[in-house]
N, C-alpha and C. Protein backbone atom coordinates (compact mmCIF):
# COMPACT_ATOMS: atom_id res chain seq x y z
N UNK A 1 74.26 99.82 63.48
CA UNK A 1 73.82 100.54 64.65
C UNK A 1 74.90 101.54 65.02
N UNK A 2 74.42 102.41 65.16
CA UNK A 2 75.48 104.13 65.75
C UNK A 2 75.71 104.44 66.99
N UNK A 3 76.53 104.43 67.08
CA UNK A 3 76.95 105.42 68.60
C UNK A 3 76.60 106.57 68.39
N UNK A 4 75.65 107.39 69.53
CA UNK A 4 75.34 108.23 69.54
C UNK A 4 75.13 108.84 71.56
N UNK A 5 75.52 110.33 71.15
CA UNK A 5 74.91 110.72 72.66
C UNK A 5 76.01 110.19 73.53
N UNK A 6 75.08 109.69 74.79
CA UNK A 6 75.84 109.57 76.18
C UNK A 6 76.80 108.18 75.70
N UNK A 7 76.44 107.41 74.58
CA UNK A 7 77.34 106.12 74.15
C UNK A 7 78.56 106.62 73.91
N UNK A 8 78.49 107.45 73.19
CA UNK A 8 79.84 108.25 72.83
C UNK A 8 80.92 108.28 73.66
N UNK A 9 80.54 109.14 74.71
CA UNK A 9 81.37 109.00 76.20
C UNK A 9 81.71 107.99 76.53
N UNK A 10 80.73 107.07 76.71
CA UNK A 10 81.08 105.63 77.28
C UNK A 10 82.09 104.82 77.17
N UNK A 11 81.61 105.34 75.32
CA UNK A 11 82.83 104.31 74.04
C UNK A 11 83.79 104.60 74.40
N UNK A 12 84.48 106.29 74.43
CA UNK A 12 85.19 106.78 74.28
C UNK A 12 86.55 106.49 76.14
N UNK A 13 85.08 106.21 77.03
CA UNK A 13 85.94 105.84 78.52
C UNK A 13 86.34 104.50 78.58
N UNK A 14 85.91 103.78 77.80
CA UNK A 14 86.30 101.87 77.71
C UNK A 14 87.63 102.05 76.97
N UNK A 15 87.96 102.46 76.02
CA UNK A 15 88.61 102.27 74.91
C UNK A 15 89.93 101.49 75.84
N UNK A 16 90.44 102.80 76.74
CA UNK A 16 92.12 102.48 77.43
C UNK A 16 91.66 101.11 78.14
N UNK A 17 90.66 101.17 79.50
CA UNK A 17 90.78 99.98 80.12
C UNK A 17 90.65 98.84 79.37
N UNK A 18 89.80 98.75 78.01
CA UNK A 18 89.61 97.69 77.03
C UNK A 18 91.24 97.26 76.60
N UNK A 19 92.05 97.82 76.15
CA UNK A 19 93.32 97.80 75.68
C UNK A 19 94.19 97.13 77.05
N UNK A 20 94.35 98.13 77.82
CA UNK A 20 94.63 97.30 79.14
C UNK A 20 94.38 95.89 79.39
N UNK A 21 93.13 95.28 79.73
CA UNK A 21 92.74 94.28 79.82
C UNK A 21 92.87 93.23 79.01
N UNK A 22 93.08 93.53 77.60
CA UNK A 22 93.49 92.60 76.98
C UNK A 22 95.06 92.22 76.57
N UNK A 23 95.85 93.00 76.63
CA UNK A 23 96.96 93.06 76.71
C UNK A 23 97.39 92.66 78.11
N UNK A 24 96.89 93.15 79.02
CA UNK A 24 97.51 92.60 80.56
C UNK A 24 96.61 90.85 80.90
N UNK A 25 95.84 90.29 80.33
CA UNK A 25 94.85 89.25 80.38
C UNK A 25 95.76 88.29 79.50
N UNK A 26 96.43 88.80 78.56
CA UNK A 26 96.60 87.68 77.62
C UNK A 26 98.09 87.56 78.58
N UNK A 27 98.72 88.48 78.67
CA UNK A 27 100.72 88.14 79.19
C UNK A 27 99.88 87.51 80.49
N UNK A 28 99.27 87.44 81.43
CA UNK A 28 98.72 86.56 82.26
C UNK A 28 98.58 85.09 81.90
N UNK A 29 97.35 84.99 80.88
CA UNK A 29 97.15 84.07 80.35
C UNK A 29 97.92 82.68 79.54
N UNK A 30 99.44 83.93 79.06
CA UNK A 30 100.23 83.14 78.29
C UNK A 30 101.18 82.81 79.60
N UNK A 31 101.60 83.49 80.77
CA UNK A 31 102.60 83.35 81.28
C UNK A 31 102.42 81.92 82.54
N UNK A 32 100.78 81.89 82.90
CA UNK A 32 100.16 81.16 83.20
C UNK A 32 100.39 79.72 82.48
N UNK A 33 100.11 79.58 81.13
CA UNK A 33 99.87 78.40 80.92
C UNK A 33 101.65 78.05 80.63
N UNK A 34 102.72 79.13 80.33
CA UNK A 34 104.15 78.62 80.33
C UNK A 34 104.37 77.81 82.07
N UNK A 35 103.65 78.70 82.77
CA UNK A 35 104.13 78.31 84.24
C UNK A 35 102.91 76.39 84.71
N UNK A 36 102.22 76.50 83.97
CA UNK A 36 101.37 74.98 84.03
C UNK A 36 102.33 73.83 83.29
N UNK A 37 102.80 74.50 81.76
CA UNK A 37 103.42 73.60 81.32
C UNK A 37 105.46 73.00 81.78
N UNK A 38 105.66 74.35 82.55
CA UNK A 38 106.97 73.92 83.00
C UNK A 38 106.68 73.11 84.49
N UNK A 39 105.22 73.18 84.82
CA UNK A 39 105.08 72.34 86.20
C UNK A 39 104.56 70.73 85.78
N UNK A 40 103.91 70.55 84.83
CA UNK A 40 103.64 69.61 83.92
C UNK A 40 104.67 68.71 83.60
N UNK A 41 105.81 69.31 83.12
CA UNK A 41 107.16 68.46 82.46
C UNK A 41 107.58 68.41 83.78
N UNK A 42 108.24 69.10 84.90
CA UNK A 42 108.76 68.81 86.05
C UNK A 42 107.93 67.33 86.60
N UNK A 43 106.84 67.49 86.61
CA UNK A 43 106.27 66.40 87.16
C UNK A 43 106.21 64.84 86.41
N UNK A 44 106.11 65.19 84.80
CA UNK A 44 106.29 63.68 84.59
C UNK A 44 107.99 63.36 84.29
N UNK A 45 108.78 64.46 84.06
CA UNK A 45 109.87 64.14 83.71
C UNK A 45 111.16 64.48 84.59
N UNK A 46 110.73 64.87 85.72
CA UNK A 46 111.70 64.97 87.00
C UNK A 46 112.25 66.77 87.04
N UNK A 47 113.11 66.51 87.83
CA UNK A 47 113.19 67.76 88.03
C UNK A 47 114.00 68.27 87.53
N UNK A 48 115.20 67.71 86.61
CA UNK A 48 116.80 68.14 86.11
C UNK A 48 116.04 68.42 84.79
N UNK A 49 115.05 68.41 84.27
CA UNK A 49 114.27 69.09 82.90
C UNK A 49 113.71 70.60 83.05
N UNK A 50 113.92 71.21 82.25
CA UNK A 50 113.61 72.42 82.50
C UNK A 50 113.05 72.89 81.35
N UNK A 51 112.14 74.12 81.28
CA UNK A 51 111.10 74.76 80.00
C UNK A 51 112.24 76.32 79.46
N UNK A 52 113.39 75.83 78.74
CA UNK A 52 114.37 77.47 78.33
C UNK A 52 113.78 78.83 78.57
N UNK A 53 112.45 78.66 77.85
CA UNK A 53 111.80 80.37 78.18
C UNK A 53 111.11 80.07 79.56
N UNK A 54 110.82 79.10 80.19
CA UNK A 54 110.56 79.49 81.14
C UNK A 54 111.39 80.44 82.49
N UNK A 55 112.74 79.61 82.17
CA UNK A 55 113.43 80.47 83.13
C UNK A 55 114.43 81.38 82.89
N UNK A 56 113.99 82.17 81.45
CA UNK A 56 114.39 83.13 80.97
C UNK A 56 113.45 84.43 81.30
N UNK A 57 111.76 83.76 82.08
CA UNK A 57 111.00 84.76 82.60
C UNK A 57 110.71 84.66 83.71
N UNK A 58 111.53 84.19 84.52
CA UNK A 58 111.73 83.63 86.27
C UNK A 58 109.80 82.42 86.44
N UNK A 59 109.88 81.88 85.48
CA UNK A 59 108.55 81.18 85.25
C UNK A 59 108.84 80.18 86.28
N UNK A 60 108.48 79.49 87.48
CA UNK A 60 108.72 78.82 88.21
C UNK A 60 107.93 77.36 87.49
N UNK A 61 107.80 76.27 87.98
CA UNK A 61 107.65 74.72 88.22
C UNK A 61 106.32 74.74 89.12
N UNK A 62 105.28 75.43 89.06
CA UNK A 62 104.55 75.66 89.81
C UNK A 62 102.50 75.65 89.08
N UNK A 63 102.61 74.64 89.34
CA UNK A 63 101.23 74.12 88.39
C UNK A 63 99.75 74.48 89.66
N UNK A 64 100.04 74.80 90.88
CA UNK A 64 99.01 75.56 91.66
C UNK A 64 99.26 77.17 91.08
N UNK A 65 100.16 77.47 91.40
CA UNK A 65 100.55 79.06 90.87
C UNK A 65 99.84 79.50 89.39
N UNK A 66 100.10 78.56 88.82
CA UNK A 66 99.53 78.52 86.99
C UNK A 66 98.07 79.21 87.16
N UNK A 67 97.56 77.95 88.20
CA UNK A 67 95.94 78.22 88.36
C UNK A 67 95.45 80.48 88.53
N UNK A 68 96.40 80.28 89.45
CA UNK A 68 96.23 81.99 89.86
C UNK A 68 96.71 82.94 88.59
N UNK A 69 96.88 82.97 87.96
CA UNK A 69 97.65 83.28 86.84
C UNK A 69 96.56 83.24 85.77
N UNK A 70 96.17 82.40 85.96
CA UNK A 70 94.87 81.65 84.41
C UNK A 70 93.33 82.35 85.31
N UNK A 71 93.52 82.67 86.54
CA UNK A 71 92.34 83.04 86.98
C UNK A 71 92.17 84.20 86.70
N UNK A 72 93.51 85.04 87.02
CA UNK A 72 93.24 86.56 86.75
C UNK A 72 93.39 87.34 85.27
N UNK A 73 94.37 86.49 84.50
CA UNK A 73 94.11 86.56 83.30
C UNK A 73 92.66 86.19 82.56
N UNK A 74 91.51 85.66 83.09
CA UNK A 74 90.63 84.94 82.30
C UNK A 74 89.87 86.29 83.04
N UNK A 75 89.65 86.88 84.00
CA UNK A 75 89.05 87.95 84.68
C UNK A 75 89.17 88.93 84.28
N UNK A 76 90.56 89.54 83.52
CA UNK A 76 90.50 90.43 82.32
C UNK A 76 89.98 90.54 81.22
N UNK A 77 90.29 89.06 80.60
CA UNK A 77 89.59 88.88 79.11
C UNK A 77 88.13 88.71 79.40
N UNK A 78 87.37 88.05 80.32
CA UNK A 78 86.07 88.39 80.11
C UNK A 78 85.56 89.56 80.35
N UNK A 79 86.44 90.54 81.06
CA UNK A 79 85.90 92.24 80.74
C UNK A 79 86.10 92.52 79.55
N UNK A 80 87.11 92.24 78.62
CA UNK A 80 87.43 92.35 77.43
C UNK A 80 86.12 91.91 76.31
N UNK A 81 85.70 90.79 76.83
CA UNK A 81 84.42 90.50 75.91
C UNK A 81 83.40 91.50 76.19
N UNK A 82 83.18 91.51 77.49
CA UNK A 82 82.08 92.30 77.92
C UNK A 82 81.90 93.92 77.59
N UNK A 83 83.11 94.60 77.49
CA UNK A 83 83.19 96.08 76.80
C UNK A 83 83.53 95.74 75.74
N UNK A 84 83.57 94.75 74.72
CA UNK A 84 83.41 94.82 73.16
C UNK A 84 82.10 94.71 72.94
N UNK A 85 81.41 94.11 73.91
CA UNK A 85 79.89 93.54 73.27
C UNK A 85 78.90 94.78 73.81
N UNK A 86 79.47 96.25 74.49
CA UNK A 86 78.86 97.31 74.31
C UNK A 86 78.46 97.20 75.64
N UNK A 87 79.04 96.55 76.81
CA UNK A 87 78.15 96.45 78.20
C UNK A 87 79.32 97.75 78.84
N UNK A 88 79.48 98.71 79.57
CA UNK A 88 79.73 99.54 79.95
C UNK A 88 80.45 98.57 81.60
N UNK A 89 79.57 97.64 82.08
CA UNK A 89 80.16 97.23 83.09
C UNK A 89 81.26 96.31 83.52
N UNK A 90 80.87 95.66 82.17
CA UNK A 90 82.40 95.24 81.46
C UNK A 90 84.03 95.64 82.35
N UNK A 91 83.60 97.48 82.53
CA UNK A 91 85.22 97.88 82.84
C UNK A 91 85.08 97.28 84.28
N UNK A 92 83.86 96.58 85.22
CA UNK A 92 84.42 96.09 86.37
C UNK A 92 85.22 95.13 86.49
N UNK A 93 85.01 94.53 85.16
CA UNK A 93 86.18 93.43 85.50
C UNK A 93 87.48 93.66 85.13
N UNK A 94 87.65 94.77 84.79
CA UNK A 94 88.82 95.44 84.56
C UNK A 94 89.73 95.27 85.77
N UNK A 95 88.72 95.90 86.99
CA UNK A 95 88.96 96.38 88.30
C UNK A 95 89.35 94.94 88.88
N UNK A 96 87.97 94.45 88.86
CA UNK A 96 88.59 93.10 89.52
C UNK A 96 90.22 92.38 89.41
N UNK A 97 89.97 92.49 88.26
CA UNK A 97 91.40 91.96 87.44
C UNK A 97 92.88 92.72 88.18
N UNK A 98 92.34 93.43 88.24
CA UNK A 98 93.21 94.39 88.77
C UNK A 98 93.78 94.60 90.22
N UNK A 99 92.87 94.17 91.34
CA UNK A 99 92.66 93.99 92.68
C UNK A 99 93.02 92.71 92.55
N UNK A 100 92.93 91.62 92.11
CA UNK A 100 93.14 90.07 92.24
C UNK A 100 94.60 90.00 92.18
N UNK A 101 95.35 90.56 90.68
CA UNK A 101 96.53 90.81 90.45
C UNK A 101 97.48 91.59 91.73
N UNK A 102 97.38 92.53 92.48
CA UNK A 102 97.52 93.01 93.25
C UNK A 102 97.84 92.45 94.68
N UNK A 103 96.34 91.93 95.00
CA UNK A 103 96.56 91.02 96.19
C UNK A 103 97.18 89.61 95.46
N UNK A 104 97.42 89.23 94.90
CA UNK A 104 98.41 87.86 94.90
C UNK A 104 100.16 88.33 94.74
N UNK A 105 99.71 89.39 94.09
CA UNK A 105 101.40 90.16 94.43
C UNK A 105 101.79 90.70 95.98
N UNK A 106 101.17 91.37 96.51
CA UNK A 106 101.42 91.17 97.96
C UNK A 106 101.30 89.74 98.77
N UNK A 107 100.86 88.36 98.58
CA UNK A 107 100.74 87.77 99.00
C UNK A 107 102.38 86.77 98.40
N UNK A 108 102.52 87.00 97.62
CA UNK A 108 104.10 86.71 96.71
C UNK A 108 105.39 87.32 97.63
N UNK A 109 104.91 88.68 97.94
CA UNK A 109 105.62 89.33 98.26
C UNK A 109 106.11 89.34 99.69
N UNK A 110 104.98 88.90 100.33
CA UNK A 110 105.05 88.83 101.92
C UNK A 110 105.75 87.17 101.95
N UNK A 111 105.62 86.32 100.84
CA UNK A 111 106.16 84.88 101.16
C UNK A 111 108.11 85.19 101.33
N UNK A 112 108.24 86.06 99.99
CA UNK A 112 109.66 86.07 99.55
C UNK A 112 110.07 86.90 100.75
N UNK A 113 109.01 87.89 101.33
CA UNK A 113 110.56 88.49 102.60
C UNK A 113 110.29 87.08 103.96
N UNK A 114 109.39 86.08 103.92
CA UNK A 114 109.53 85.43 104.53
C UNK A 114 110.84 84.48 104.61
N UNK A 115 110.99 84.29 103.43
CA UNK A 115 112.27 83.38 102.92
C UNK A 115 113.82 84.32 102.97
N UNK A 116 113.42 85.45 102.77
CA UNK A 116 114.71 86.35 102.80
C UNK A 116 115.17 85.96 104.40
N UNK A 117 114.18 86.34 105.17
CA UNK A 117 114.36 86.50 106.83
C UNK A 117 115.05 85.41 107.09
N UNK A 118 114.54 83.72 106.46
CA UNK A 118 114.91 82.32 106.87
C UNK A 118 116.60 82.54 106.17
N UNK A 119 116.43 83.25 105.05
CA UNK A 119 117.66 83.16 104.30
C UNK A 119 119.29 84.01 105.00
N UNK A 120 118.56 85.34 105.54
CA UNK A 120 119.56 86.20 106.08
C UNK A 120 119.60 86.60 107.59
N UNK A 121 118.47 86.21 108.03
CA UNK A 121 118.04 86.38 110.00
C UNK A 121 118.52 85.31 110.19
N UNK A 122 118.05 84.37 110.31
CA UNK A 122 117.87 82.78 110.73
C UNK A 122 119.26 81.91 110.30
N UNK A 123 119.35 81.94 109.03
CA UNK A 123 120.79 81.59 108.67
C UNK A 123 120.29 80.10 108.33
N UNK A 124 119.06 79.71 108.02
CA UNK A 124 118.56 78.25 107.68
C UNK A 124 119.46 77.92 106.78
N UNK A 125 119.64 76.48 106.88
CA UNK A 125 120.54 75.48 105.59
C UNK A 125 120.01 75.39 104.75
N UNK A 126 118.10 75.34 104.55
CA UNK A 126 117.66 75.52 103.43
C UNK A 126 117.71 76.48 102.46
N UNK A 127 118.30 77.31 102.82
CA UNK A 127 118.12 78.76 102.25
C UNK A 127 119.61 79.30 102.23
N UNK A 128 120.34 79.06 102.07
CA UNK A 128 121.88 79.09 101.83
C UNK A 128 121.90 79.46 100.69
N UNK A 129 121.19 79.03 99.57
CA UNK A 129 121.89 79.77 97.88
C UNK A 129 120.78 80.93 97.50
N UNK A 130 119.35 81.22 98.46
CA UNK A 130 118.40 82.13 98.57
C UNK A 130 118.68 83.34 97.71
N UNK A 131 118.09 84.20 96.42
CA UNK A 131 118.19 85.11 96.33
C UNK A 131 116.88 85.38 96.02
N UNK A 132 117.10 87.06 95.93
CA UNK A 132 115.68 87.87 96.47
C UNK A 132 115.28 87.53 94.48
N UNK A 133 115.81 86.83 93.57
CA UNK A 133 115.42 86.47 92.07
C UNK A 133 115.31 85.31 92.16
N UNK A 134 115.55 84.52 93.66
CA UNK A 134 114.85 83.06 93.78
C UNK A 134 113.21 82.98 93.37
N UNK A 135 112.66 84.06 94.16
CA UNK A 135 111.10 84.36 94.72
C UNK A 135 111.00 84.92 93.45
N UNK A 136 111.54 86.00 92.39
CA UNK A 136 110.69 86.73 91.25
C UNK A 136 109.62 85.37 90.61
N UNK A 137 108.12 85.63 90.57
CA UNK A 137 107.42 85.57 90.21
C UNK A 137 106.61 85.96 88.92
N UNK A 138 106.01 85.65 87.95
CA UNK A 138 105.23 86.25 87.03
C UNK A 138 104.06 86.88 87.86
N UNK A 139 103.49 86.58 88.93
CA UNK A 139 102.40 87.44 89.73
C UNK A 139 103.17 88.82 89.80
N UNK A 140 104.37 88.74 90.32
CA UNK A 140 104.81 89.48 91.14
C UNK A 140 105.15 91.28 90.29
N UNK A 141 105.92 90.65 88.87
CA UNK A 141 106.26 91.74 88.10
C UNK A 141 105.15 92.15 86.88
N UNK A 142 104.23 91.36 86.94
CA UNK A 142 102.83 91.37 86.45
C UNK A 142 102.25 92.43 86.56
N UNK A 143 102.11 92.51 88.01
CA UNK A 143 101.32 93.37 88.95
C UNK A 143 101.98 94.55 89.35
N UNK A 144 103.00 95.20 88.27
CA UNK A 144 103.41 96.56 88.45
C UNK A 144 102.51 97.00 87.26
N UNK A 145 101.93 96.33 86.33
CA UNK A 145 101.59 96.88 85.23
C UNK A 145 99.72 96.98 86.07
N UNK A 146 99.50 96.18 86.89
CA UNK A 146 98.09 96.74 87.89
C UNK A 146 98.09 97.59 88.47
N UNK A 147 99.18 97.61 89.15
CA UNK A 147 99.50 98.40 89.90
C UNK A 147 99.48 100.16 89.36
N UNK A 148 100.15 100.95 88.61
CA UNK A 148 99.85 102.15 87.91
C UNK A 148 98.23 102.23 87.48
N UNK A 149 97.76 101.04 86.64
CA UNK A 149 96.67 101.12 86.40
C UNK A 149 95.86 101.32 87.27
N UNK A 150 95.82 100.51 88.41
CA UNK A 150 95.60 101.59 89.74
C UNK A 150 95.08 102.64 90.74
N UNK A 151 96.31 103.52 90.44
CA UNK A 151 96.89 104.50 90.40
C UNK A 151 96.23 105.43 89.54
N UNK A 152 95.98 105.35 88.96
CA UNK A 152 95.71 106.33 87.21
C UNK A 152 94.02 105.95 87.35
N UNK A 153 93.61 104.63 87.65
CA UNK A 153 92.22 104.73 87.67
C UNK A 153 91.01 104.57 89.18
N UNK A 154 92.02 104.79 90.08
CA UNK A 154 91.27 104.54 91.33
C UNK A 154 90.20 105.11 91.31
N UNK A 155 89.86 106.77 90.85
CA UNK A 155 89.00 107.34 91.30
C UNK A 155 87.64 106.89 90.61
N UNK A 156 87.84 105.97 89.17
CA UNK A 156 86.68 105.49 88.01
C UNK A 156 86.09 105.01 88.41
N UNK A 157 86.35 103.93 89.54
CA UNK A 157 84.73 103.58 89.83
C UNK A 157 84.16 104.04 91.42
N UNK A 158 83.68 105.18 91.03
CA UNK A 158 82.79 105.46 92.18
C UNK A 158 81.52 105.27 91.58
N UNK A 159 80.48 105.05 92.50
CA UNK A 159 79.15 104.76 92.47
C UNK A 159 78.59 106.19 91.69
N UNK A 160 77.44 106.35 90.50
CA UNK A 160 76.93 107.15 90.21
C UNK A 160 76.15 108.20 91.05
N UNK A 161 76.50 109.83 90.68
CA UNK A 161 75.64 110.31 91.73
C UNK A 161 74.02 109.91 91.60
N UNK A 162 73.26 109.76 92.60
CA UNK A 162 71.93 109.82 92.62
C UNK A 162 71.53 108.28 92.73
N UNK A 163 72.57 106.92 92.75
CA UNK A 163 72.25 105.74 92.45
C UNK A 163 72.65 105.22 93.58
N UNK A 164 71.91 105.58 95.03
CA UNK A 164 72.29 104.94 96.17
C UNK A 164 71.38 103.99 96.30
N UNK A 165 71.79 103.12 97.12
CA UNK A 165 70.54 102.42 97.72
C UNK A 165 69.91 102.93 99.11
């Protein structure tokens, strides 16, 4: 079967977000399940155990966090299936992927100046060895690579002319 005509275009507008999405879906996906499995060993094997690459990629001990991670990564790759298998709408989940990534990075982001404040306002005892690479996150530096994408594609999805309700 041929691409032809208005497919052409189509093909030709998926290609980047397709690449995107699977490349930004999978470092999700993989960084996700490093961050399940270093929360995994913390939990049956205490806490003085640690995962080497994990905290060679500020991968935290954090097996709720994993979940968010595996969500938005799996939200890419099924756009990824969906613009291989020729569906054009596919690139929404591009978007999604993209907005999810985003808001959990601001939501990362608003925790860590919370902790900065406890760390450098407040002067808490909990927060005495606090650095602002305590809080680095895989959401957090993830979501610069959403972030441009973005940027570069905000204006792609507007509604078709003539297809209001």
């Amino acid at each position: 079967m041929g691409i032809s005509g208005q497919d052409v275009k189509r093909h030709a507008a998926i290609r980047t977000p397709l690449v995107f999405s699977a490349v930004t879906g999978s470092l999700y996906i993989v960084l996700g399940l490093l961050q399940l499995a270093a929360g995994l060993k913390r939990l049956f094997t205490g806490p003085d155990i640690r995962v080497p690459l994990a905290d060679s990629l500020f991968v935290p001990a954090d097996i709720i966090g994993s979940f968010a991670l595996l969500l938005i990564g799996t939200v890419f790759i099924y756009g990824v299936f969906e613009m291989r298998s020729g569906i054009y709408e596919g690139v929404s989940y591009a978007y999604v992927g993209i907005l999810l990534s985003l808001i959990f990075a601001i939501i990362y982001l608003l925790v860590s100046t919370g902790n900065m404040l406890e760390a450098y306002l407040l002067r808490n005892e909990d927060f005495v060895d606090w650095t602002p690479l305590s809080d680095l996150k895989p959401g957090i530096y993830l979501a610069i690579l959403s972030l441009f994408a973005f940027i570069r594609w905000k204006d792609m999805f507007e509604p078709l002319p003539g297809k209001r309700n």
